[in-house]
N, C-alpha and C. Protein backbone atom coordinates (compact mmCIF):
# COMPACT_ATOMS: atom_id res chain seq x y z
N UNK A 1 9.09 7.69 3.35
CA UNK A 1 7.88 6.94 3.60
C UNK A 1 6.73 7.93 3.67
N UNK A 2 5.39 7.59 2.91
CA UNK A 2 4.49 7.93 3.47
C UNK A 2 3.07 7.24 4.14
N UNK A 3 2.38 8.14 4.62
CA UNK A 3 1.41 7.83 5.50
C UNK A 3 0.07 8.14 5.26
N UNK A 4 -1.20 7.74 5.18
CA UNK A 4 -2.31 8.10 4.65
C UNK A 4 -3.15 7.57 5.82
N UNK A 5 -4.12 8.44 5.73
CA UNK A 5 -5.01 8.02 7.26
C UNK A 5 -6.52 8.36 6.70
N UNK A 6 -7.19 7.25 6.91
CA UNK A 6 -8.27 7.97 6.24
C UNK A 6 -9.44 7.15 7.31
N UNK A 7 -10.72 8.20 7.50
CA UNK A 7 -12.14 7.69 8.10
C UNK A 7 -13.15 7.64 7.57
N UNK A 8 -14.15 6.81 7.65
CA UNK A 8 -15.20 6.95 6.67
C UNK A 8 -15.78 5.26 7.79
N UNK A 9 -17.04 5.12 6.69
CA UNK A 9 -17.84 3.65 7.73
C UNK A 9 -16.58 2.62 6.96
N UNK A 10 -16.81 1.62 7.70
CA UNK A 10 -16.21 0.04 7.18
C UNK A 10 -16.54 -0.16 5.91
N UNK A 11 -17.78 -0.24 5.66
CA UNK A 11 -18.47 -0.48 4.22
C UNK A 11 -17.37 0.22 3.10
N UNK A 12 -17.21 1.69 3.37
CA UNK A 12 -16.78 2.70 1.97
C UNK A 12 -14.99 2.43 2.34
N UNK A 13 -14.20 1.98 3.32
CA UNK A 13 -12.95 2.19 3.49
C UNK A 13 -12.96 0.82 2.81
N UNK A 14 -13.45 -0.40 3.06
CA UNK A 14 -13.68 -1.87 2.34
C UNK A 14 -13.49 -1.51 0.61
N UNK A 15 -14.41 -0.89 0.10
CA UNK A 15 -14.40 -0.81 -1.00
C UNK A 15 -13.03 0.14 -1.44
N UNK A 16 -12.61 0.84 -0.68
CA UNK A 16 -11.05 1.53 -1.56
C UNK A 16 -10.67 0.96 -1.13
N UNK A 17 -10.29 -0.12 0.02
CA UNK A 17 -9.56 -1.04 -0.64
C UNK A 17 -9.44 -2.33 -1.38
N UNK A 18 -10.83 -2.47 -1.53
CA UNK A 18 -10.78 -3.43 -2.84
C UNK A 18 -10.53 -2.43 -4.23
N UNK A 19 -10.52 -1.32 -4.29
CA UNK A 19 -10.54 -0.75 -5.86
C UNK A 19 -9.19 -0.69 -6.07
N UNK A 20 -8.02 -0.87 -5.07
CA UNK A 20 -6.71 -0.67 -4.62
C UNK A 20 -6.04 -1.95 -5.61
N UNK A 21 -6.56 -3.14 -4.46
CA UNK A 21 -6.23 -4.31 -4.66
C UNK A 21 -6.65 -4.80 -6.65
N UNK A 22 -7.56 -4.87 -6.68
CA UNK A 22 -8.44 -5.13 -7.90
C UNK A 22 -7.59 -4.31 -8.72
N UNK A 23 -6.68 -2.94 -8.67
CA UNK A 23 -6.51 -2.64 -9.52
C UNK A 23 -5.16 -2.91 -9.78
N UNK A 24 -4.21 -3.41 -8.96
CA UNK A 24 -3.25 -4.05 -8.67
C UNK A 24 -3.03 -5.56 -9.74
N UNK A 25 -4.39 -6.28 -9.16
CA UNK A 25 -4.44 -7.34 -9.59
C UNK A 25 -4.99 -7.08 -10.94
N UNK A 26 -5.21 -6.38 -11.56
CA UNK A 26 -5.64 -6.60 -13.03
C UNK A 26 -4.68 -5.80 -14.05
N UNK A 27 -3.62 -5.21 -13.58
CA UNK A 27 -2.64 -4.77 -14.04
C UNK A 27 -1.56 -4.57 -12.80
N UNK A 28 -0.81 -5.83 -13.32
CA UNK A 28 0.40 -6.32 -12.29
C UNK A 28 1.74 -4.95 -12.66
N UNK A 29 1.87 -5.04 -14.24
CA UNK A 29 3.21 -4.50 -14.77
C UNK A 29 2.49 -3.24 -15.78
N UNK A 30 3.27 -1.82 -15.78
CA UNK A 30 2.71 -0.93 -16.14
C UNK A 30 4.26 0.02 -16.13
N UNK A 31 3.51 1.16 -16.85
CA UNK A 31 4.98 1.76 -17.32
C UNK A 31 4.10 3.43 -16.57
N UNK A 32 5.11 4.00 -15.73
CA UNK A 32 4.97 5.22 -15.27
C UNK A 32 5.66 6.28 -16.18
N UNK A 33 5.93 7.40 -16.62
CA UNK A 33 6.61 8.17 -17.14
C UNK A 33 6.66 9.59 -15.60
N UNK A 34 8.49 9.94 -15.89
CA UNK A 34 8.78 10.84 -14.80
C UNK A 34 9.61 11.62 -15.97
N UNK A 35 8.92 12.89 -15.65
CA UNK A 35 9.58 13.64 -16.63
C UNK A 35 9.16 12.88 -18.55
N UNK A 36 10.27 12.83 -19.45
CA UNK A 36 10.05 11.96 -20.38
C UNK A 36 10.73 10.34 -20.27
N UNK A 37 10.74 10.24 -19.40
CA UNK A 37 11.64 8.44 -18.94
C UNK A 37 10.57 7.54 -18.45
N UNK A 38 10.68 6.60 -19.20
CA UNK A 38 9.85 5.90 -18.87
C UNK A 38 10.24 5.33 -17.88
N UNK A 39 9.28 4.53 -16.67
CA UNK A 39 9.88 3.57 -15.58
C UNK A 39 9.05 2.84 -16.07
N UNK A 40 9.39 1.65 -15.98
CA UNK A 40 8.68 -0.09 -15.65
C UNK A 40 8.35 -0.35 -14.60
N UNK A 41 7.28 -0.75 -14.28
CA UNK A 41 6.89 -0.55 -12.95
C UNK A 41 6.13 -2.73 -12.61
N UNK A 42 6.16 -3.53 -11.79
CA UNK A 42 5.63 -4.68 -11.78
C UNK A 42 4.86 -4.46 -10.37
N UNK A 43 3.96 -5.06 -10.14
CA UNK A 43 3.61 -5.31 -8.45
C UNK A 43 3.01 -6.30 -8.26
N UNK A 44 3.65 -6.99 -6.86
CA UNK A 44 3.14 -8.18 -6.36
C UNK A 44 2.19 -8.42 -5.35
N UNK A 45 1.49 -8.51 -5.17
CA UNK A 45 0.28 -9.05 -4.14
C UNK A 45 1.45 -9.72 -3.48
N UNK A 46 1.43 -8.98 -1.58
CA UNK A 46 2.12 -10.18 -0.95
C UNK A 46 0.78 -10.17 0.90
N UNK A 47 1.13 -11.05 1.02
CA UNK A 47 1.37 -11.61 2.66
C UNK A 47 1.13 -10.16 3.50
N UNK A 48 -0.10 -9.69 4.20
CA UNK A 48 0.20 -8.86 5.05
C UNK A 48 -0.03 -9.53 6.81
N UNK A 49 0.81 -8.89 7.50
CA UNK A 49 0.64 -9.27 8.80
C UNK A 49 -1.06 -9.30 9.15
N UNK A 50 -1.69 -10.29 10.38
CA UNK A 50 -2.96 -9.98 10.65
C UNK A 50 -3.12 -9.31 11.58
N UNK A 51 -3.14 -8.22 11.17
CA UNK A 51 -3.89 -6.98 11.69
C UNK A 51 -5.05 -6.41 11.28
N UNK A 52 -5.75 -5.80 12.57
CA UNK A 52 -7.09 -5.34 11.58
C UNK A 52 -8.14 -6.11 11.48
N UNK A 53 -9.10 -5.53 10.44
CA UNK A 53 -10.33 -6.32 9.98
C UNK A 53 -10.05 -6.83 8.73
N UNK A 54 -9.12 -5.91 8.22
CA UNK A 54 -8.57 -5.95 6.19
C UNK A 54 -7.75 -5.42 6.74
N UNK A 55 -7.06 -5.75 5.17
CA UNK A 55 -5.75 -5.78 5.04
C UNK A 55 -5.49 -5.92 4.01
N UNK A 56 -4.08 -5.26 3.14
CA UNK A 56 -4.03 -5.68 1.72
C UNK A 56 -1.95 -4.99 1.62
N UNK A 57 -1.34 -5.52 1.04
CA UNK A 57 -0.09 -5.31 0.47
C UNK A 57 0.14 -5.67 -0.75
N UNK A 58 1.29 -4.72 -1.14
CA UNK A 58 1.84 -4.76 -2.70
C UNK A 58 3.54 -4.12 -2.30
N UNK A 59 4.02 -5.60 -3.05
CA UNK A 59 5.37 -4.65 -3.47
C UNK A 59 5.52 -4.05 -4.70
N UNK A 60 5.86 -3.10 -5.36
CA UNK A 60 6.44 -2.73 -6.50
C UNK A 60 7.63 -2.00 -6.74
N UNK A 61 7.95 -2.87 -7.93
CA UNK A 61 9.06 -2.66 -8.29
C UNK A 61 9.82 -2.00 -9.69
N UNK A 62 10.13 -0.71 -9.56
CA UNK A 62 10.44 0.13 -10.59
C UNK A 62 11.94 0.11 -11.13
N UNK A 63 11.99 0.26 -12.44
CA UNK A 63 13.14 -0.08 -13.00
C UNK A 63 13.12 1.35 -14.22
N UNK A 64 14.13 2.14 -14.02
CA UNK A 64 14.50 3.25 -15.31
C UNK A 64 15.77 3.37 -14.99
N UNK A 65 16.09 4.29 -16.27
CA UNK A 65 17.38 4.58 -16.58
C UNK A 65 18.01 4.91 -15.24
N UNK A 66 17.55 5.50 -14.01
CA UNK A 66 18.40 5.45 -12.79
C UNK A 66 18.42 4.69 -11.45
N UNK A 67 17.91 2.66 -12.15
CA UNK A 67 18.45 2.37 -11.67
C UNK A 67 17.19 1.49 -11.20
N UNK A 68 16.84 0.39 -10.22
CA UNK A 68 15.82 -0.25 -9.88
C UNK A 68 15.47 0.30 -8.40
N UNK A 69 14.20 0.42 -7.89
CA UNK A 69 13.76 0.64 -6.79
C UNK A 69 12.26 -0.01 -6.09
N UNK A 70 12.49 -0.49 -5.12
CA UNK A 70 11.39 -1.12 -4.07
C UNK A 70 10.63 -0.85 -3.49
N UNK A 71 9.47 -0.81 -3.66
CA UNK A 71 7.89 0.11 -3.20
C UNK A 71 7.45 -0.56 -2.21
N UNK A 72 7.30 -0.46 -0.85
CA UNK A 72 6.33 -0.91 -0.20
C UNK A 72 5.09 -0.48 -0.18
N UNK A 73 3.95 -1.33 -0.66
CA UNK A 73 2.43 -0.40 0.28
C UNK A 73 1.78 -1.68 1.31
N UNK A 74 1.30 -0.90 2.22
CA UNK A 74 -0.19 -1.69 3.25
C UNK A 74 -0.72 -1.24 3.34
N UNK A 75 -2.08 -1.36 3.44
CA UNK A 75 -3.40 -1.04 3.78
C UNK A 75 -4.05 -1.54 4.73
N UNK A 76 -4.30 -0.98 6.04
CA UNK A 76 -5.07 -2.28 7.06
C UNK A 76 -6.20 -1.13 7.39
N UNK A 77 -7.50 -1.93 7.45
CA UNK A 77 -8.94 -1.08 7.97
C UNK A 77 -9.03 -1.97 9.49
N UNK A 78 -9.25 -1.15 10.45
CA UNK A 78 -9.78 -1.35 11.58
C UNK A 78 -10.83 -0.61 12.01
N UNK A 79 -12.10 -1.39 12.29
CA UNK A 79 -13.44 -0.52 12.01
C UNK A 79 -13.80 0.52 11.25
N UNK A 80 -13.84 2.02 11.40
CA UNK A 80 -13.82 3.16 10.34
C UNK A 80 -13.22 4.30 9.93
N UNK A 81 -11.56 3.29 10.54
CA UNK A 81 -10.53 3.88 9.81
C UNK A 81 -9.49 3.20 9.52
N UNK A 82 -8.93 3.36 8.23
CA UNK A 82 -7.48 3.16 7.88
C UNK A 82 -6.12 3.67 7.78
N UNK A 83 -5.39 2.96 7.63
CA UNK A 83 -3.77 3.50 7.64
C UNK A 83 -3.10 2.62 6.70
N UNK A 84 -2.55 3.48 5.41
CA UNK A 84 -1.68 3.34 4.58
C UNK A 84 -0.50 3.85 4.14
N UNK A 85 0.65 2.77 4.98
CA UNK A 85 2.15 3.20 4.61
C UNK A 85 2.66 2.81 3.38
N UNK A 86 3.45 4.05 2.60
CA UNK A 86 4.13 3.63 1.48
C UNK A 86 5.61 4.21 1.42
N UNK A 87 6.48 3.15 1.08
CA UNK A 87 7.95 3.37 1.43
C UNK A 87 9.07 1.72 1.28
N UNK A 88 9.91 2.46 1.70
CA UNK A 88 11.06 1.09 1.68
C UNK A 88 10.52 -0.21 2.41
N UNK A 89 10.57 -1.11 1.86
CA UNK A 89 10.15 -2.11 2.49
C UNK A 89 10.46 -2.60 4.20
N UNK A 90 11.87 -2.08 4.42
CA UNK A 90 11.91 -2.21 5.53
C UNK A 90 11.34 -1.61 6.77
N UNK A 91 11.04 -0.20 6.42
CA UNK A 91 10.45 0.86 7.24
C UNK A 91 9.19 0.34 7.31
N UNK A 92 8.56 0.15 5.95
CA UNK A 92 7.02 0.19 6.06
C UNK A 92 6.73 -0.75 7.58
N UNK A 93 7.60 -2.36 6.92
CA UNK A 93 7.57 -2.91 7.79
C UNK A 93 7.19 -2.85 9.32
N UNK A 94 8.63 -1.83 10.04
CA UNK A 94 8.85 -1.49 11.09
C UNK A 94 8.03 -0.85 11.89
N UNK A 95 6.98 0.08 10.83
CA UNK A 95 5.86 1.06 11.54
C UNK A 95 4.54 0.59 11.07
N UNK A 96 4.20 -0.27 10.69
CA UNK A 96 3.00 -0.32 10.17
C UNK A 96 1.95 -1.03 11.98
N UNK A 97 2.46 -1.56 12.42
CA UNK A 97 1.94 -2.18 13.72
C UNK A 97 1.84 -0.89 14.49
N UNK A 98 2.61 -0.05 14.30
CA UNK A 98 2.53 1.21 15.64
C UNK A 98 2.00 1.99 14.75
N UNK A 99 1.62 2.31 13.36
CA UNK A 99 0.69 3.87 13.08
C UNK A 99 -0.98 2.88 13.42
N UNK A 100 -0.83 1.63 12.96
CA UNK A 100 -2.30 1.17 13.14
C UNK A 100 -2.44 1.39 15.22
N UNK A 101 -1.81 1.27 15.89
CA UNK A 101 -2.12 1.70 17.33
C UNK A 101 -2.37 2.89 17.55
N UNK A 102 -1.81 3.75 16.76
CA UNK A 102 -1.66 5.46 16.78
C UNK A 102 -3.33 5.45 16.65
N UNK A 103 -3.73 4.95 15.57
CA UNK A 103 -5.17 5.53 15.16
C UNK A 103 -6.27 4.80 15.51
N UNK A 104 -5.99 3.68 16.41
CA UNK A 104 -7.25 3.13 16.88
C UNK A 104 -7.33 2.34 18.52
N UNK A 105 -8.24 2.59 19.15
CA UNK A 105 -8.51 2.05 20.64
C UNK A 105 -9.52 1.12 20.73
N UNK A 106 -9.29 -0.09 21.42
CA UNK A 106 -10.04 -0.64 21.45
C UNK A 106 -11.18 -0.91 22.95
């Protein structure tokens, strides 16, 4: 799993994650190359918990010669900072409520 933490005003963290989402949504299915292998790559806009001010998730899902694998991402902005986990769906899951507490007080 990883973790991305980023600060900046509401305004500029808003807009990466609309450039996130938007870019998600305008190319769902796309082909990565690792090494010379191609992967197939699809992603779905799903459902994120309400947390936050924003918020945004994607599953994707990669398929190559070794085999299919499950991408979690979230994105949640709380005032003028965010936290973005990417990883197994289940993990992301599990920590995404406690890194967003890690990084913000209300």
């Amino acid at each position: 799993m990883s973790e991305e933490l980023d600060s900046d005003s509401p305004t500029a963290l808003s807009a990466q994650l609309h450039t996130l989402c938007d870019a998600y949504a305008a190319c769902p299915s796309f082909t990565i190359t690792s090494g010379s292998s191609p992967i197939d790559a699809k992603a779905v806009i799903i459902t994120v918990p309400e947390l936050g001010d924003e918020r945004y998730g994607v599953t994707v899902t990669m398929s190559g010669p070794g085999g299919t694998m499950i991408m979690k991402q979230i994105a949640i902005r709380k005032g003028n900072v965010s936290v973005l986990l990417m990883g197994s769906p289940g993990l992301v899951d599990h920590h995404i409520e406690k890194a967003l507490r890690k990084i913000t007080t209300d």
